[in-house]
Every structure is written in structure tokens, then in C-alpha cells.
Protein backbone atom coordinates (compact mmCIF):
# COMPACT_ATOMS: atom_id res chain seq x y z
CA UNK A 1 68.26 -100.51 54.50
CA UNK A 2 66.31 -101.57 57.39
CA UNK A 3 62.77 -101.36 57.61
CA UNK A 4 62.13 -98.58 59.62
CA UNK A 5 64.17 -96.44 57.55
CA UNK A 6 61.81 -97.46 54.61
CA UNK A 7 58.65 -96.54 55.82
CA UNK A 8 59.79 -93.17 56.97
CA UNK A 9 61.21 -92.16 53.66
CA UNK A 10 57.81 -93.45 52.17
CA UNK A 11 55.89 -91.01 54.74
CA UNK A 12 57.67 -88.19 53.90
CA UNK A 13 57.43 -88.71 50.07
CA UNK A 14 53.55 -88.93 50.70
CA UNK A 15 53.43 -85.81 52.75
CA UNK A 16 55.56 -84.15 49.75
CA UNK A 17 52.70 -85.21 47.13
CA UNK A 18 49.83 -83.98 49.53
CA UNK A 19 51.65 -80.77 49.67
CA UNK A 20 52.05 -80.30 46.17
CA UNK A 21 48.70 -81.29 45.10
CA UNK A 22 47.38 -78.91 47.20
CA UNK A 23 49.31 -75.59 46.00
CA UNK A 24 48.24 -77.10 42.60
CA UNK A 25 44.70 -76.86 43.85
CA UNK A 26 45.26 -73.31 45.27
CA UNK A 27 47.00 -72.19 42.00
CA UNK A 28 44.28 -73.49 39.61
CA UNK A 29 41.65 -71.40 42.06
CA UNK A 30 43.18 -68.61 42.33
CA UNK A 31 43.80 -68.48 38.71
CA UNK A 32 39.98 -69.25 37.68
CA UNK A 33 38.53 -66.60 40.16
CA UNK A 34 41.14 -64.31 38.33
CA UNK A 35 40.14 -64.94 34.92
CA UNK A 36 36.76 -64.52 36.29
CA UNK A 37 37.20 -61.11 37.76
CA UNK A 38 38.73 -59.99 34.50
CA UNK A 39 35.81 -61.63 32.52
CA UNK A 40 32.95 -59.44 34.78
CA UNK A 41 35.34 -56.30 34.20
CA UNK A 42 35.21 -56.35 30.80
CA UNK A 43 31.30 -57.08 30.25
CA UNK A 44 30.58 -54.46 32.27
CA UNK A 45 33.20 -52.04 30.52
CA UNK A 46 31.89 -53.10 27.31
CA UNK A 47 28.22 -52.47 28.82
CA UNK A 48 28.99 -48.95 29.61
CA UNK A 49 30.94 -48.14 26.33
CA UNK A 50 27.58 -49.60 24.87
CA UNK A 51 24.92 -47.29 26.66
CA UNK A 52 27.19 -44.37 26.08
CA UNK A 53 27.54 -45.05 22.05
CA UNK A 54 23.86 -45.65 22.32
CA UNK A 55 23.63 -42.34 24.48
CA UNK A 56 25.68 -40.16 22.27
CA UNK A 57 23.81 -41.74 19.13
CA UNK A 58 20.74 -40.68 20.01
CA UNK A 59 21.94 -37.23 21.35
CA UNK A 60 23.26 -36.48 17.90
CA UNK A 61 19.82 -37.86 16.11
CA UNK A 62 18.06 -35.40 17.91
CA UNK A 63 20.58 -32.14 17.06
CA UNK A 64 20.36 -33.28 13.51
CA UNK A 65 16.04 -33.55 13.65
CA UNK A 66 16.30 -30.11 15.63
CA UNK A 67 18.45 -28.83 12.73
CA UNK A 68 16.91 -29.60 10.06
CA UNK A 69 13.35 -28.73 11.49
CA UNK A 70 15.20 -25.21 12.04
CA UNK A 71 16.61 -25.38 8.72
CA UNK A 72 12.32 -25.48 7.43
CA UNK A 73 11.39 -23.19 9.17
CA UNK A 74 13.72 -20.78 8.33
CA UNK A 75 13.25 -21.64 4.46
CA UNK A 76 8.97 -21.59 4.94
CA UNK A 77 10.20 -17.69 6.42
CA UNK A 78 12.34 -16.61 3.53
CA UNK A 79 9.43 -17.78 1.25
CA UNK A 80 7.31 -15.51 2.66
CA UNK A 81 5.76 -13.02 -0.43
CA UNK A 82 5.69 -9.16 1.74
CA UNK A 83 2.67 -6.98 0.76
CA UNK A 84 2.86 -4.50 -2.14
CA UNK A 85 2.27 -0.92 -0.99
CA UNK A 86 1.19 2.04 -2.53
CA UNK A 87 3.04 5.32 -3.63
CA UNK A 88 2.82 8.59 -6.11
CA UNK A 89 4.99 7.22 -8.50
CA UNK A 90 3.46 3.36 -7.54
CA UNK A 91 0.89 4.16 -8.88
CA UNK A 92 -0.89 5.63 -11.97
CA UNK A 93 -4.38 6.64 -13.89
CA UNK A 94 -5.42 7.44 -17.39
CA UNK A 95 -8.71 7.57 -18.72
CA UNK A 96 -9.85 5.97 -21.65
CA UNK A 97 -12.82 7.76 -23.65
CA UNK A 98 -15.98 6.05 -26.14
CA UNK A 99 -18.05 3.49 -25.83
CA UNK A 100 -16.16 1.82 -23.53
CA UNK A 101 -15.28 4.86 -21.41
CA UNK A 102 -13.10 3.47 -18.31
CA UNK A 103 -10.18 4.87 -15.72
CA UNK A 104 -7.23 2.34 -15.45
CA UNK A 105 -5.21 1.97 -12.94
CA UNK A 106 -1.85 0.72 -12.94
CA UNK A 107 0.58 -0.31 -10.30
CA UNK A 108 3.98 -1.22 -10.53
CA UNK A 109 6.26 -3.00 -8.56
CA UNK A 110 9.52 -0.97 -8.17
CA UNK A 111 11.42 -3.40 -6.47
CA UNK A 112 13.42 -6.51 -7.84
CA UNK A 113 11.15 -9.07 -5.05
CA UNK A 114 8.00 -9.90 -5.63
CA UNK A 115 5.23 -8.69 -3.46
CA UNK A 116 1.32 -9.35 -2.92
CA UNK A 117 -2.22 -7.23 -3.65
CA UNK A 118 -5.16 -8.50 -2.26
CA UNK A 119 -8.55 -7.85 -4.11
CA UNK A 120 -8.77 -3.99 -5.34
CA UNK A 121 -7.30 -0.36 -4.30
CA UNK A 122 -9.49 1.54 -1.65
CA UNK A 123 -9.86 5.00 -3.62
CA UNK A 124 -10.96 8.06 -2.01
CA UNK A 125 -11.64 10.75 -4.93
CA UNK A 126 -11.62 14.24 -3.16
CA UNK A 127 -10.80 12.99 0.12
CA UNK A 128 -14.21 11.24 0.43
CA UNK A 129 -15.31 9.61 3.58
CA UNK A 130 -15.89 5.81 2.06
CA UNK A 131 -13.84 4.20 -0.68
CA UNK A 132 -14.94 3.80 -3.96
CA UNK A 133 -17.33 0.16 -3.73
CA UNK A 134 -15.42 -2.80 -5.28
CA UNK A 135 -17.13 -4.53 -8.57
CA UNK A 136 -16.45 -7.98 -6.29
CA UNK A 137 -16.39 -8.10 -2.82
CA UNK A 138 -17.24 -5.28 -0.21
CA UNK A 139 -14.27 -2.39 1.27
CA UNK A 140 -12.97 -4.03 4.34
CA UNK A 141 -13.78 -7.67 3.79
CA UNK A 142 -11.81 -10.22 2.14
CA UNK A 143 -13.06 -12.28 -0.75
CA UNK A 144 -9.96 -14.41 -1.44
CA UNK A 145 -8.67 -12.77 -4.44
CA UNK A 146 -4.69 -12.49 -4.21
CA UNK A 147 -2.83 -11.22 -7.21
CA UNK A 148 1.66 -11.74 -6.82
CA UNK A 149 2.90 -9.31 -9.27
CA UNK A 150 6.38 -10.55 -9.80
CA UNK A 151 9.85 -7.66 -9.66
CA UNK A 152 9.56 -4.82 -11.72
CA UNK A 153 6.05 -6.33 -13.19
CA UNK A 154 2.39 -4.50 -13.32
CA UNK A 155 -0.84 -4.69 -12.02
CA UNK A 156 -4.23 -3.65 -13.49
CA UNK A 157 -7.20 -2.13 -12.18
CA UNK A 158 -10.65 -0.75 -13.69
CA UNK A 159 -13.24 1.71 -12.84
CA UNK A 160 -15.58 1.74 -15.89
CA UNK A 161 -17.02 5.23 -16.48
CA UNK A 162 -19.40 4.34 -20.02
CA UNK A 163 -22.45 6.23 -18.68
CA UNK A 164 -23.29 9.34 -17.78
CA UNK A 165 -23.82 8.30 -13.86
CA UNK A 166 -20.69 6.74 -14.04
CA UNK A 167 -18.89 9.30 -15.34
CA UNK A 168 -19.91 12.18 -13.30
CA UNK A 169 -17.66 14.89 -12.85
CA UNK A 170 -13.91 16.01 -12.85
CA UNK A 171 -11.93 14.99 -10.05
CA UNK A 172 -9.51 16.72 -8.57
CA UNK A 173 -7.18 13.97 -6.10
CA UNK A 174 -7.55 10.13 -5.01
CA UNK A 175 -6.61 9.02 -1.84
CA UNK A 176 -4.87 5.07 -2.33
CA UNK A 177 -4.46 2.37 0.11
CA UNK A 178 -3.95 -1.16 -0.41
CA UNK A 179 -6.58 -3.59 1.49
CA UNK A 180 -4.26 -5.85 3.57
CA UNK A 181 -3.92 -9.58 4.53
CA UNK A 182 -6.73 -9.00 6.91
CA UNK A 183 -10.06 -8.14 6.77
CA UNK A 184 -9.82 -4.58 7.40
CA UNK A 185 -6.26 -3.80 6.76
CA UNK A 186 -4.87 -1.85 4.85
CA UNK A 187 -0.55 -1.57 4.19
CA UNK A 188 1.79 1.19 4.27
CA UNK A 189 -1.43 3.97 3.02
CA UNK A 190 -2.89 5.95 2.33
CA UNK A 191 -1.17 8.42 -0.11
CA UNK A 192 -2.69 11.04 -2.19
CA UNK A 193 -2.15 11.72 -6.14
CA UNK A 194 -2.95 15.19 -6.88
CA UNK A 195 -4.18 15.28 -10.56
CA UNK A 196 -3.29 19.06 -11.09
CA UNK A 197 0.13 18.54 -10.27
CA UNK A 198 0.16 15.14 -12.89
CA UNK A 199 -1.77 17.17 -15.39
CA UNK A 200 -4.40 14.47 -15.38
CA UNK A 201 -8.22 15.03 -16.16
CA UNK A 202 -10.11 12.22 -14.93
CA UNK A 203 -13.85 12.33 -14.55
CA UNK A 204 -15.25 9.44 -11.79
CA UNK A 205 -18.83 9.30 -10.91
CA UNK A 206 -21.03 6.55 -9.45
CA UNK A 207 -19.69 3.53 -10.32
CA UNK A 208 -17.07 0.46 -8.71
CA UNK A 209 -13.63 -0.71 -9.48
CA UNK A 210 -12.15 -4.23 -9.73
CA UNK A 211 -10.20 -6.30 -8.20
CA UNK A 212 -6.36 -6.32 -9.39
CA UNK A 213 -5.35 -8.41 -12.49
CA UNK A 214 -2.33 -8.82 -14.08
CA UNK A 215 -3.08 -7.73 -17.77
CA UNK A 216 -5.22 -4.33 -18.74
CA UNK A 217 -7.29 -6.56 -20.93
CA UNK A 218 -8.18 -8.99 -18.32
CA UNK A 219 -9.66 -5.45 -15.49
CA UNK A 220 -11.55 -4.52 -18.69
CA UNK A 221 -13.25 -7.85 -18.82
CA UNK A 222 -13.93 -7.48 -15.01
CA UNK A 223 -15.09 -4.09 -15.91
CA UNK A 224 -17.29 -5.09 -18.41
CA UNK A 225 -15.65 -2.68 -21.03
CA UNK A 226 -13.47 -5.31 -22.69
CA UNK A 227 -13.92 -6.31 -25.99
């Protein structure tokens, strides 16, 4: 092999190793800029999927606050006690004679729910203009007193008749309301008992009645004709 032959072969193998360590070069670029690509892909995939879990977390916190504030609410409504109203065969009167000479009157609650009175009945005897004056508290105005009477249970209230004044003479209807939740108002009223037609004899003169209780014993206290 002559010389010249020699050094041409050699130039050719190093043009051969030049051009293989460059596609090398190229390869391992074009790789890494691919592995990067797919790296910033899937961070920002995975930072979407994030915000939206995040998203749809907080969506369903709310619904489930909103629910059960609804939920409340609607319990705090059902809760709600209603008014007790009056009626003919609501309520009743019988007098009491003696010492302690008084007219009781009794309401009961027809119903299975219980229901509310506030202070005392507004009673009219022969379609008066005014109501009878309460023993505590004034017609129209509210003094607090709030008596539940529970399904098919009773209520209790007094007009003490044990003088002469108080008395007075024979009666011969009452008009009934029942004072309301406001000052003023009255619920479902009025309605009028006609004695004659219940064959009752009462005999009301100057005097008050109480507020409701829930046992006779405890208006006749009020009355002041208790024992």
C-alpha cells in the first residue's frame, strides 16, 4: 500500500467519525427537548386537573353549607308553636258560689298540636264596648306572659266575683277573643257564647280576670280566691 492510498483512507475514516458524532449530538438534542416538552405538558395538565379538583371541592362545600343552612331553617319553621283561637265549644264558664265566689274559664285545645295564649281572654259581657280589664297587664298591651297548652290539654282563667261590686248582675252573652302575638292583636275572634242557649247563669260585675294558667288552682291564686 503506497502512501497516498493511506492517508486517503485515514481522511475518509475521520470524516465518517465527524459524521457520526454529530447525528449522535442531534439525536441526544432532539431527544432532551422531547422529554422536555412532555415534562411541561404534564405539569401543566396536572396544574389544571389540580385547580379544577380544587374548583369542584369548593363548589360542593358550598351546596352542602347552603343545604344544611336550608335544612335549619326549615326545622326553626316547623318548630314554630301557631296561636290558640277561640270557639263556642273552645271555650267554657261556670261559676263558683261562697266565700270565694269566682267565674272560671276554661279553654281547651281541640287539636292534637300544641298551640299558644298570650296573657288573658278579652271578654265582652253583653256586647260591651271595652273588654273586661285584666288582673295583670292592660287590654291591648303585652306584658310577656305566654302560656303553650300542649294537644288536647286545658287552660285556666279567673274572674273573681266575692263581693257584691264584683258580682253585679246576671249576664246574658260574652263576646271572646284571644289577645295576639302583638300588642293589639287579637286571633281568629271574636265569637259569642250565648248563656241562654248553654243554660248558664253567670253573674259578672266590676271586677278583672287573669291571665291564662295551666291548672284551675293556680287562676284562683291569681284571682286571689285560692285557698
Amino acid at each position: 500500500m503506497t502512501v497516498r492510498r493511506s492517508r486517503h483512507r485515514s481522511a475518509a475514516y475521520a470524516a465518517l467519525a465527524l459524521g457520526l458524532a454529530g447525528s449522535l449530538a442531534l439525536t441526544g438534542c432532539n431527544s432532551h427537548s422531547s422529554k422536555r416538552s412532555k415534562s411541561s405538558k404534564k405539569s401543566s395538565s396536572s396544574s389544571r386537573s389540580s385547580g379544577s379538583s380544587w374548583s369542584s371541592s369548593k363548589s360542593k362545600k358550598r351546596k352542602v353549607i347552603g343545604g344544611a343552612a336550608g335544612v335549619g331553617a326549615g326545622t326553626a319553621a316547623s318548630r314554630r308553636v301557631p296561636d290558640c283561637y277561640p270557639s263556642t265549644y273552645k271555650v267554657t264558664f261556670s261559676q263558683q258560689s261562697g266565700p270565694g265566689s269566682h267565674v272560671t274559664v276554661k279553654f281547651k285545645n281541640t287539636t292534637a298540636r300544641d298551640c299558644t295564649l298570650h296573657n288573658a281572654p278579652l271578654l265582652r259581657f253583653d256586647h260591651a264596648k271595652t273588654a273586661l280589664p285584666l288582673s295583670q297587664g292592660t287590654p291591648g298591651h303585652l306584658s310577656g306572659t305566654r302560656l303553650t297548652v300542649p294537644g288536647h290539654g286545658y287552660a285556666y282563667a279567673v274572674i273573681p266575683t266575692d263581693t257584691a261590686a264584683a258580682r253585679g248582675t246576671a249576664r246574658k252573652s260574652v263576646t271572646i277573643d284571644f289577645m295576639g302575638r302583638s300588642a293589639g292583636s287579637v286571633t281568629h275572634g271574636p265569637v259569642t257564647v250565648d248563656f241562654a242557649e248553654k243554660r248558664l247563669h253567670l253573674s259578672v260585675g266590676t271586677t278583672k280576670v287573669t291571665n291564662w294558667t295551666s291548672s284551675v288552682h293556680g287562676a284562683e291564686l291569681a284571682a286571689g280566691v285560692g285557698k
